[in-house]
N, C-alpha and C. Protein backbone atom coordinates (compact mmCIF):
# COMPACT_ATOMS: atom_id res chain seq x y z
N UNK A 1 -11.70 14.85 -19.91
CA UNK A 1 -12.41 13.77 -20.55
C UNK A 1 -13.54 13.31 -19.62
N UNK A 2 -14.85 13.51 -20.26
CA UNK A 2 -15.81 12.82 -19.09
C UNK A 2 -16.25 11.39 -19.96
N UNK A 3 -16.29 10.39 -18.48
CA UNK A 3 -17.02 9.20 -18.65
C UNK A 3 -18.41 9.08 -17.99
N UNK A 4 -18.71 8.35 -18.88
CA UNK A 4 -20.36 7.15 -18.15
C UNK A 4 -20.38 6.51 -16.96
N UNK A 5 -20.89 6.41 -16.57
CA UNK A 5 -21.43 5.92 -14.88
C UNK A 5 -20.39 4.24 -15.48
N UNK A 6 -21.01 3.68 -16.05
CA UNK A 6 -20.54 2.52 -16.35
C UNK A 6 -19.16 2.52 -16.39
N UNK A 7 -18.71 3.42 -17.25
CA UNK A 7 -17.12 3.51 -17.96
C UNK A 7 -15.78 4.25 -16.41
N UNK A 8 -17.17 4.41 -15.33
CA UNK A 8 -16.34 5.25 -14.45
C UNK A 8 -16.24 4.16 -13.33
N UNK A 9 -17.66 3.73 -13.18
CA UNK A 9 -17.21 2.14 -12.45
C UNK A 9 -16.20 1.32 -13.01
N UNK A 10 -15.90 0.97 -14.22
CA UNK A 10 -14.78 -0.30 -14.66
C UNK A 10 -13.25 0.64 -14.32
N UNK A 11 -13.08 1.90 -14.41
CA UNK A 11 -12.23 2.90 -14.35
C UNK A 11 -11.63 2.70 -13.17
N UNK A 12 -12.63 2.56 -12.30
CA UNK A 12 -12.15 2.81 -10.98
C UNK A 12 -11.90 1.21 -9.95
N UNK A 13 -12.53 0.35 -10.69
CA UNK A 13 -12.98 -1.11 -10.17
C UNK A 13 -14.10 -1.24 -8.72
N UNK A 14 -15.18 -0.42 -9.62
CA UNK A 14 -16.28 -0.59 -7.98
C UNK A 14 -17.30 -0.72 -8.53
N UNK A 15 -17.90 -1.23 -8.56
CA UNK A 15 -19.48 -1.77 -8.68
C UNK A 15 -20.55 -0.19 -9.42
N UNK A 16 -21.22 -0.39 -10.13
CA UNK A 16 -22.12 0.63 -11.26
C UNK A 16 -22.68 1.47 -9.88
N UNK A 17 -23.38 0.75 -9.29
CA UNK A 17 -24.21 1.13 -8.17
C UNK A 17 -23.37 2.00 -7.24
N UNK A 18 -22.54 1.83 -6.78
CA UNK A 18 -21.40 2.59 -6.09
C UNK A 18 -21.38 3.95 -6.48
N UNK A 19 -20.92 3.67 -7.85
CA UNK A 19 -20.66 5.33 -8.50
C UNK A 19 -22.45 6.14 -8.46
N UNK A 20 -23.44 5.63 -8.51
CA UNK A 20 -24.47 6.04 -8.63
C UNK A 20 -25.02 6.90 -7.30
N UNK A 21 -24.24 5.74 -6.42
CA UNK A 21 -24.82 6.36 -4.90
C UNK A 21 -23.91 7.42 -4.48
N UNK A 22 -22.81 7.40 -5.09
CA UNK A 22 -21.94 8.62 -5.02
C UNK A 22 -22.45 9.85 -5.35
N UNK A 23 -23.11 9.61 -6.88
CA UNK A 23 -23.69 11.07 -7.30
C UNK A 23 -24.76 11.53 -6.70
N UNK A 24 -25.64 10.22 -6.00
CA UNK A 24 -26.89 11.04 -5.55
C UNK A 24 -26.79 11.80 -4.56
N UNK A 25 -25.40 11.27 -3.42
CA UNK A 25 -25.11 12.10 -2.12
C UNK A 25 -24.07 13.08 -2.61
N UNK A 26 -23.88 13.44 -3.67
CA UNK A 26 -23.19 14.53 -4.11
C UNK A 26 -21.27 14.35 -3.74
N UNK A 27 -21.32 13.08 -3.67
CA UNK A 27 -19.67 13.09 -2.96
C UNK A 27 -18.16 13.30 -4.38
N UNK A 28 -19.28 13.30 -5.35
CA UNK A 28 -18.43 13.04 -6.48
C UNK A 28 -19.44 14.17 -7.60
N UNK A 29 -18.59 15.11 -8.48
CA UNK A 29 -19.41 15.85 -9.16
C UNK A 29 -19.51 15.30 -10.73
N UNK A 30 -20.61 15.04 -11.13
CA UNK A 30 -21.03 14.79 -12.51
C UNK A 30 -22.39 15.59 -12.97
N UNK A 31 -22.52 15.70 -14.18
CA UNK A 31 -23.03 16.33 -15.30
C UNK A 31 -23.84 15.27 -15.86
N UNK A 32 -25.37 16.13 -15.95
CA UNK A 32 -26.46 15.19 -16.30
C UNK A 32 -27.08 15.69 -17.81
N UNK A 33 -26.84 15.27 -18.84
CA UNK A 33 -26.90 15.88 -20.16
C UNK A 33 -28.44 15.66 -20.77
N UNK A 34 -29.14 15.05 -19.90
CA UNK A 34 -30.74 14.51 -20.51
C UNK A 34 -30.84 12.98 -20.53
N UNK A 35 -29.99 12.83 -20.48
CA UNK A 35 -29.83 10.91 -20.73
C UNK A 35 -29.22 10.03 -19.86
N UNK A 36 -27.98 10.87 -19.46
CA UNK A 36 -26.80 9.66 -18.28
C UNK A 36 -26.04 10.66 -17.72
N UNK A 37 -25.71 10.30 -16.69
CA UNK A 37 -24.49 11.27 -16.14
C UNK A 37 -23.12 11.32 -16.41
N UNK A 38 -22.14 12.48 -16.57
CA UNK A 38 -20.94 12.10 -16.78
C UNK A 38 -20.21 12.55 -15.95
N UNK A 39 -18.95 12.25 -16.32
CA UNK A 39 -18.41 12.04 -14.48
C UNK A 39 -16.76 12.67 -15.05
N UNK A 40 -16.21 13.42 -14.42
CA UNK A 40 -14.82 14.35 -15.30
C UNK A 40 -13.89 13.25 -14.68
N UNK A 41 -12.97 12.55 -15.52
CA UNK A 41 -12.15 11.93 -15.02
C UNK A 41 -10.99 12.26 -14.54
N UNK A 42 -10.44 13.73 -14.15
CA UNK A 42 -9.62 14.14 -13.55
C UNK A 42 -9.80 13.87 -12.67
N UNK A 43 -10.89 14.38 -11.94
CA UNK A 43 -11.68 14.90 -10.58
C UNK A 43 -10.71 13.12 -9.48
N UNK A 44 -10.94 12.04 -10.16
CA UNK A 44 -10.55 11.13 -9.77
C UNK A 44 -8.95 10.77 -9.97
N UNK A 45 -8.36 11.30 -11.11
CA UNK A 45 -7.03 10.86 -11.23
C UNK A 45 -5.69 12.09 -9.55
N UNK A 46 -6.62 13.25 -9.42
CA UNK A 46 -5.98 13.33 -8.35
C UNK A 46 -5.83 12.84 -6.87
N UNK A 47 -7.24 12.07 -6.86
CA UNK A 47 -7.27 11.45 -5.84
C UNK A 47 -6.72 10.17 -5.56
N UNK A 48 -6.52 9.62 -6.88
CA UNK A 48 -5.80 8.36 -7.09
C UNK A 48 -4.41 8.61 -7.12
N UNK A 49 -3.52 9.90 -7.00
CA UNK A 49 -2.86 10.15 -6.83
C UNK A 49 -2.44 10.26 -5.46
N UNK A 50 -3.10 10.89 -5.09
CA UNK A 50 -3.11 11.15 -3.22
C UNK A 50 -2.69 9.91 -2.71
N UNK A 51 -4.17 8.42 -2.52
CA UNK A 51 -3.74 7.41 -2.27
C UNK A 51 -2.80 6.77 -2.26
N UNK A 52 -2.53 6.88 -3.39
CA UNK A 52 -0.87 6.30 -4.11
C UNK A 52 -0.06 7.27 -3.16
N UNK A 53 0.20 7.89 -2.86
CA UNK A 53 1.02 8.53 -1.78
C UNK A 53 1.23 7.70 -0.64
N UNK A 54 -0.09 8.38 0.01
CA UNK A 54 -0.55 7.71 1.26
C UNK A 54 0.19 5.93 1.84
N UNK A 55 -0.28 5.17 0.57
CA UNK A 55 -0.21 4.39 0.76
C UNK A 55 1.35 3.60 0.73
N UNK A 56 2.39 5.02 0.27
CA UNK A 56 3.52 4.73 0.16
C UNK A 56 4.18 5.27 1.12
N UNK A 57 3.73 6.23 1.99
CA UNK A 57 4.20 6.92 3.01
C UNK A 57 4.16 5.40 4.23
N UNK A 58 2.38 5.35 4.43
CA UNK A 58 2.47 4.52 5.30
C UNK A 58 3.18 3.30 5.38
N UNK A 59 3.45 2.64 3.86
CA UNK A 59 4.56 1.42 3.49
C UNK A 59 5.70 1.81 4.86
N UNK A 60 6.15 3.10 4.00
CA UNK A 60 7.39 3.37 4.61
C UNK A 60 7.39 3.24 6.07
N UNK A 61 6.39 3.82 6.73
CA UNK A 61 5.98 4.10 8.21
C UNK A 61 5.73 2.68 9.40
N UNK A 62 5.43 1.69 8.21
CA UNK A 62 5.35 0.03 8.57
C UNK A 62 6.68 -0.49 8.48
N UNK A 63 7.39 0.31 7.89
CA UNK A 63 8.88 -0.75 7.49
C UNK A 63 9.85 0.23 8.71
N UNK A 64 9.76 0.70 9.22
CA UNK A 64 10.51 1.41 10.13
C UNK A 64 10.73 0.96 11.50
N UNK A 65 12.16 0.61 11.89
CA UNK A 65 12.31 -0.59 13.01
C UNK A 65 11.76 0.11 14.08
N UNK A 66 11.45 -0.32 15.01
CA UNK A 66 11.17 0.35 16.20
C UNK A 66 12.41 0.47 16.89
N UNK A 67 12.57 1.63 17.90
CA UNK A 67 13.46 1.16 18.63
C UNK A 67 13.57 1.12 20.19
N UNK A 68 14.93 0.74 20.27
CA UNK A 68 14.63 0.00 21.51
C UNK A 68 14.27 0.68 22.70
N UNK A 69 13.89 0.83 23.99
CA UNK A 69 13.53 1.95 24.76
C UNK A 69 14.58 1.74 25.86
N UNK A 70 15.18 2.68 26.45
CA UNK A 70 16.08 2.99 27.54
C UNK A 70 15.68 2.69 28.67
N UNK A 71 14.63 2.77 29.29
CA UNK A 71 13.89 2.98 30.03
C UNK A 71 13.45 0.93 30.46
N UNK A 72 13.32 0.61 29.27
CA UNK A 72 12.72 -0.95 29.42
C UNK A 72 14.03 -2.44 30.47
N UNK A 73 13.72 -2.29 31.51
CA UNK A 73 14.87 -3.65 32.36
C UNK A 73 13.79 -4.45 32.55
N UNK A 74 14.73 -5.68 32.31
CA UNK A 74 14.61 -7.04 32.58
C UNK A 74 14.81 -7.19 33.92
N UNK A 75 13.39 -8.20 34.15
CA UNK A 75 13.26 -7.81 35.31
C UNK A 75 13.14 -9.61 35.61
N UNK A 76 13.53 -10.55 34.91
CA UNK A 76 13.92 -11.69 35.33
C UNK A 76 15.11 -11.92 35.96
């Protein structure tokens, strides 16, 4: 399914301009039909996938006690 520059900014929640400066530095691939660009909305649902990982790995990686070190005396 491809969207509009517009429809890909509200998609994603970032500003029109954002997605624009994306296409001009090529960081994101869209299709220019004579009129507007369109933008494949997969291309983004795997990356929004990734994140969503990421961001659950590192959860996990924050919630993990430290422990204590062997090595560490009190030296009061």
């Amino acid at each position: 399914m491809y969207l509009t520059v517009k429809e890909t900014a509200e998609y994603l929640s970032i500003p029109e301009e954002l997605v624009k400066k994306l296409i001009q530095e090529k960081k994101v691939r869209a299709l220019f039909d004579g009129e507007q660009y369109l933008l494949n909305k997969d291309q983004f649902n795997a990356t929004m996938e990734q994140l969503e990982k990421y961001k659950k790995l590192y959860e996990e990686w924050l919630s993990e006690p430290i422990p204590e070190d062997i090595d560490v005396k009190d030296e009061d």
